[in-house]
C-alpha atoms as a PDB file:
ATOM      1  CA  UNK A   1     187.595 273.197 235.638  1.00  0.00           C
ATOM      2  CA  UNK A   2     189.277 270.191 235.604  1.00  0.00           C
ATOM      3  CA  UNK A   3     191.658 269.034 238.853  1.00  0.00           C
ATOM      4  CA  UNK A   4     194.582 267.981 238.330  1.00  0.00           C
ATOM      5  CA  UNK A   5     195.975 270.924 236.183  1.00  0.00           C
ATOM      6  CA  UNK A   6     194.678 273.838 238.737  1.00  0.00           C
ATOM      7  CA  UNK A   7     196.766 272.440 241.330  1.00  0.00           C
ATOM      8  CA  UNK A   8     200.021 272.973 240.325  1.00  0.00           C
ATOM      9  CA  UNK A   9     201.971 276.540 240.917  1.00  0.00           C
ATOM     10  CA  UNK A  10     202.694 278.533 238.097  1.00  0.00           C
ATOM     11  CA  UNK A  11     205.908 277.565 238.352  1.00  0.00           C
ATOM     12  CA  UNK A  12     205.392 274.015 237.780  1.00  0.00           C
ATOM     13  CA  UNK A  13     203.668 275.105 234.921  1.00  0.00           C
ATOM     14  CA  UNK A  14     206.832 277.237 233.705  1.00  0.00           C
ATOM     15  CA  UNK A  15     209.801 274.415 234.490  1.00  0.00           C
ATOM     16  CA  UNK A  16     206.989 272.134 232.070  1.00  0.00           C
ATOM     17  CA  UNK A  17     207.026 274.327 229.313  1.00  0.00           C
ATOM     18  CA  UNK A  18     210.303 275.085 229.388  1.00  0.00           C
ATOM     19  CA  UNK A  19     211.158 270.699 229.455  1.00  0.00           C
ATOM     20  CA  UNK A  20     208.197 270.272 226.364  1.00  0.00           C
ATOM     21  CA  UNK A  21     210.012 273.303 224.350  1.00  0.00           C
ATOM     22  CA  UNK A  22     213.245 272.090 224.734  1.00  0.00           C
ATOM     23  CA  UNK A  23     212.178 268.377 224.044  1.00  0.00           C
ATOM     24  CA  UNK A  24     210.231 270.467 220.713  1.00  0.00           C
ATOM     25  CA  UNK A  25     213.092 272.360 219.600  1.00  0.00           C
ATOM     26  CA  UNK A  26     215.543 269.116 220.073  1.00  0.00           C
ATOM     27  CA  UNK A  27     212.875 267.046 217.593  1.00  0.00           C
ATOM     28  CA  UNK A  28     212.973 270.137 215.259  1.00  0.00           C
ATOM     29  CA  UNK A  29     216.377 269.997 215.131  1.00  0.00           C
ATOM     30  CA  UNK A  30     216.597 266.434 214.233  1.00  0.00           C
ATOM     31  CA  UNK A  31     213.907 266.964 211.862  1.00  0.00           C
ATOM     32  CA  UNK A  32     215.577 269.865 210.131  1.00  0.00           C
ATOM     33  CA  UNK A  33     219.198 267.426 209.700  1.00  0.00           C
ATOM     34  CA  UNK A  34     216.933 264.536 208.632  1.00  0.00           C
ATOM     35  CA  UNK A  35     215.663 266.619 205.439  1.00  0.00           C
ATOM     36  CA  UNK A  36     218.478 268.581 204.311  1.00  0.00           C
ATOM     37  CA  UNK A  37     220.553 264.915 204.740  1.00  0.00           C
ATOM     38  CA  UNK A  38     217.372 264.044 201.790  1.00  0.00           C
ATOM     39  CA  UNK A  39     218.331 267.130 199.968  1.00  0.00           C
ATOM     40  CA  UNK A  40     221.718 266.821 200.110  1.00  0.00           C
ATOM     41  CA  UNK A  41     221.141 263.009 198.835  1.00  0.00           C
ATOM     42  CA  UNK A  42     219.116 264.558 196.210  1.00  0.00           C
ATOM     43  CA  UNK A  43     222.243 266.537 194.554  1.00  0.00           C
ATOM     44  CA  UNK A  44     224.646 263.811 194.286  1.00  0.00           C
ATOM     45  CA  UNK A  45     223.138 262.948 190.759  1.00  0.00           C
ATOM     46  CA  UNK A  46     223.502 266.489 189.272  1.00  0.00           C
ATOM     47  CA  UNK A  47     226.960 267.192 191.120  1.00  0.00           C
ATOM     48  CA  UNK A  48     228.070 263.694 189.406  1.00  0.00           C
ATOM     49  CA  UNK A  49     226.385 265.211 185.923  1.00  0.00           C
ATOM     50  CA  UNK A  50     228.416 268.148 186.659  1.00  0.00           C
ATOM     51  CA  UNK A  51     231.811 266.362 187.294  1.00  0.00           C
ATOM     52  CA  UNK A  52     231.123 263.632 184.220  1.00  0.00           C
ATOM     53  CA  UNK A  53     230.696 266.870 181.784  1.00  0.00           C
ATOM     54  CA  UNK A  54     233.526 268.356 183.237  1.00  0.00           C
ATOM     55  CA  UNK A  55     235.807 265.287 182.303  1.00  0.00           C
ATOM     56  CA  UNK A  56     233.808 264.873 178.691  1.00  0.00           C
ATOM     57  CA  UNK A  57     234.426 268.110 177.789  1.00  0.00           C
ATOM     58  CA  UNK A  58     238.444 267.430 178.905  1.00  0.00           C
ATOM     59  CA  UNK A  59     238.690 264.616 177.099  1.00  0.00           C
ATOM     60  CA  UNK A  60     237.078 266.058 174.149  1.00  0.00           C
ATOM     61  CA  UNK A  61     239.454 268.678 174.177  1.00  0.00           C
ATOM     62  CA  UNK A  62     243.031 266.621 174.432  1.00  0.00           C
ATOM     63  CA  UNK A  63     241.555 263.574 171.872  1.00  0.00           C
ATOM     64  CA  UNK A  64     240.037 266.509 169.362  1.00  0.00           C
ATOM     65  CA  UNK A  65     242.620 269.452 169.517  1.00  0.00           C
ATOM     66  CA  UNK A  66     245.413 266.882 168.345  1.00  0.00           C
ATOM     67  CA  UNK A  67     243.615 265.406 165.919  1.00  0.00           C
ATOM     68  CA  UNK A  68     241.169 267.960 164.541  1.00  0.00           C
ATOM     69  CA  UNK A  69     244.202 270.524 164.796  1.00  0.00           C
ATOM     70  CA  UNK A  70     246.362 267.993 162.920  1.00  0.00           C
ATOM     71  CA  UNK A  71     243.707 267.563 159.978  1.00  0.00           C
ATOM     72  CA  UNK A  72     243.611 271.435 159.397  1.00  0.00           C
ATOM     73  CA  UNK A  73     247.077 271.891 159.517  1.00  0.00           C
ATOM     74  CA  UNK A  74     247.209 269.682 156.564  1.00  0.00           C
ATOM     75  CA  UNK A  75     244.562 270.816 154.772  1.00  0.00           C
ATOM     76  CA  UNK A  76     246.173 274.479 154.440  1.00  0.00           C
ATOM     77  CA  UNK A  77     245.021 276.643 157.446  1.00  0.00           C
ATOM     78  CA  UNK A  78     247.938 278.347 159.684  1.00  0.00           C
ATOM     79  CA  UNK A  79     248.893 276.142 163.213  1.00  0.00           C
ATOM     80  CA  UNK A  80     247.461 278.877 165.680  1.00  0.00           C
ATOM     81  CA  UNK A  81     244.411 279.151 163.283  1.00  0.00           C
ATOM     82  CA  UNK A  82     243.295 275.652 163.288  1.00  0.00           C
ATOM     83  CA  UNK A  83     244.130 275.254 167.368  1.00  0.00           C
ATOM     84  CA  UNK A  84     241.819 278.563 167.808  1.00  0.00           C
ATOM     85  CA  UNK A  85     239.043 277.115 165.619  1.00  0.00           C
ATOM     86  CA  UNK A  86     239.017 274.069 167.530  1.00  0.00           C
ATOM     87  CA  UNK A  87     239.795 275.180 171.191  1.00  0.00           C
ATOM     88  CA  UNK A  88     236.523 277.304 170.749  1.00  0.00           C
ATOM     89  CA  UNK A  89     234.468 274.456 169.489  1.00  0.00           C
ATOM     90  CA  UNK A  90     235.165 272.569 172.118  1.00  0.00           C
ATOM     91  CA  UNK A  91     235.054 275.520 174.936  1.00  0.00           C
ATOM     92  CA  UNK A  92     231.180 276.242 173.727  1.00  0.00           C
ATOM     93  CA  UNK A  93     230.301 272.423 173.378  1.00  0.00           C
ATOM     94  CA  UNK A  94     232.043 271.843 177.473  1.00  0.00           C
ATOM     95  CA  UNK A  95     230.436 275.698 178.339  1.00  0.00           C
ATOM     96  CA  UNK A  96     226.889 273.617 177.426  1.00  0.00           C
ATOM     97  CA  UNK A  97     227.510 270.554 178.833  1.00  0.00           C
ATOM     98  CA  UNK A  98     228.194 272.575 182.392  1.00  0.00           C
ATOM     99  CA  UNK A  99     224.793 274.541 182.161  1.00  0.00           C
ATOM    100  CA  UNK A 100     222.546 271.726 181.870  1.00  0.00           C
ATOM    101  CA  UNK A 101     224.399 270.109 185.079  1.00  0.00           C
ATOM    102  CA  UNK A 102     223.790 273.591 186.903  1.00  0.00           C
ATOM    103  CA  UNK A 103     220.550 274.292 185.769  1.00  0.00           C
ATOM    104  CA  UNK A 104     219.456 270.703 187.192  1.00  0.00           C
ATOM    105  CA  UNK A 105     221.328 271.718 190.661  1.00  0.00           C
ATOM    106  CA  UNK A 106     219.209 275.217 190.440  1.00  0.00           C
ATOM    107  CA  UNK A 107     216.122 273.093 190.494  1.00  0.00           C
ATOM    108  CA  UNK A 108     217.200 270.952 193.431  1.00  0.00           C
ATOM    109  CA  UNK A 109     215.230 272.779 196.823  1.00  0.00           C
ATOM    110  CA  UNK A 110     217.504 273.005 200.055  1.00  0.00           C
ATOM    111  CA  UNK A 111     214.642 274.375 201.548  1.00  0.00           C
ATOM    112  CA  UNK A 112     213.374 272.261 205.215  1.00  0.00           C
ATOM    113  CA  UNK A 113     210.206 273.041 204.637  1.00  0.00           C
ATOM    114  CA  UNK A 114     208.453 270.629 206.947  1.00  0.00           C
ATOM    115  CA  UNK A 115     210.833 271.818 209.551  1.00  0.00           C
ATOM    116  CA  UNK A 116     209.891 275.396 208.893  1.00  0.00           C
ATOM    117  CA  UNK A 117     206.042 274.591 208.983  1.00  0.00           C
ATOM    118  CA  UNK A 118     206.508 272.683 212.153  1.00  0.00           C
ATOM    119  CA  UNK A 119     208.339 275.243 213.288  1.00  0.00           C
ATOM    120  CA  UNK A 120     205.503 277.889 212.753  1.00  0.00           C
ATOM    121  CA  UNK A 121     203.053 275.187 214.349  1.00  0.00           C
ATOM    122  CA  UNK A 122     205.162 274.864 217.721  1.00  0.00           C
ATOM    123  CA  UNK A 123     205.710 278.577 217.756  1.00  0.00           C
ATOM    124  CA  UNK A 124     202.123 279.078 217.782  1.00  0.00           C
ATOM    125  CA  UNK A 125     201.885 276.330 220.507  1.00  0.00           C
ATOM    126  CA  UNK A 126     204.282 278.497 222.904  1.00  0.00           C
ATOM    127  CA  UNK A 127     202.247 281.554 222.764  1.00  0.00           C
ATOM    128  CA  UNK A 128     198.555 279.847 223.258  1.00  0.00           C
ATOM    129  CA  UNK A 129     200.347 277.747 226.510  1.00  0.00           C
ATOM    130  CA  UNK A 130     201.736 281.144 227.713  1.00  0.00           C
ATOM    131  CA  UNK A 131     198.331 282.961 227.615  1.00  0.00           C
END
């Protein structure tokens, strides 16, 4: 047995625990805000995808409604008909634009999972120094 250790009451060994969990959850913590500040980092290209198809699609739709609704006017097809025609076009072209930018923030994991593996690991920790 070795000396030191076996000396000190149980609840010496308790108020030490209790201090080296707390320090461990405290470190998890920081841990867990350290990698979803990486994830977060992570989405700012997609989210800026997102917002850049938003305002393509926008502009597509003011610059190409005028002039694309002009052009059929003239060429014989009723007012409302032409702004339909186009106004769809450019719905479906901005609806695909908006996918792809959510499809890439789908992929994106928000998951901590070191924190959640560590977490496992100092959970198993408190149970072997309780028994």
């Amino acid at each position: 047995m070795g000396g030191g250790r076996d000396d000190r009451s149980l609840s010496d060994l308790f108020a030490e625990l209790a201090h080296e969990t707390s320090t461990l959850v405290r470190q998890e913590v920081q841990l867990a805000g350290s990698e979803m500040s990486q994830r977060a980092a992570q989405l700012g290209k997609p989210a800026a995808a997102l917002a850049v198809a938003g305002a393509v699609a926008y502009a597509g739709f003011l610059a190409l409604v005028a002039g694309v609704i002009l052009l059929l006017g003239e060429a014989g097809l009723p007012w409302w008909l032409a702004a339909v025609l186009v106004g769809l076009a450019l719905a479906g072209a901005g609806y695909l634009l908006v996918q792809r930018a959510r499809a890439d923030l789908k992929q994106a994991d928000l998951m901590p999972r070191r924190t959640i593996e560590t977490l496992k690991e100092d959970g198993a920790w408190a149970k072997e120094q309780i028994r």
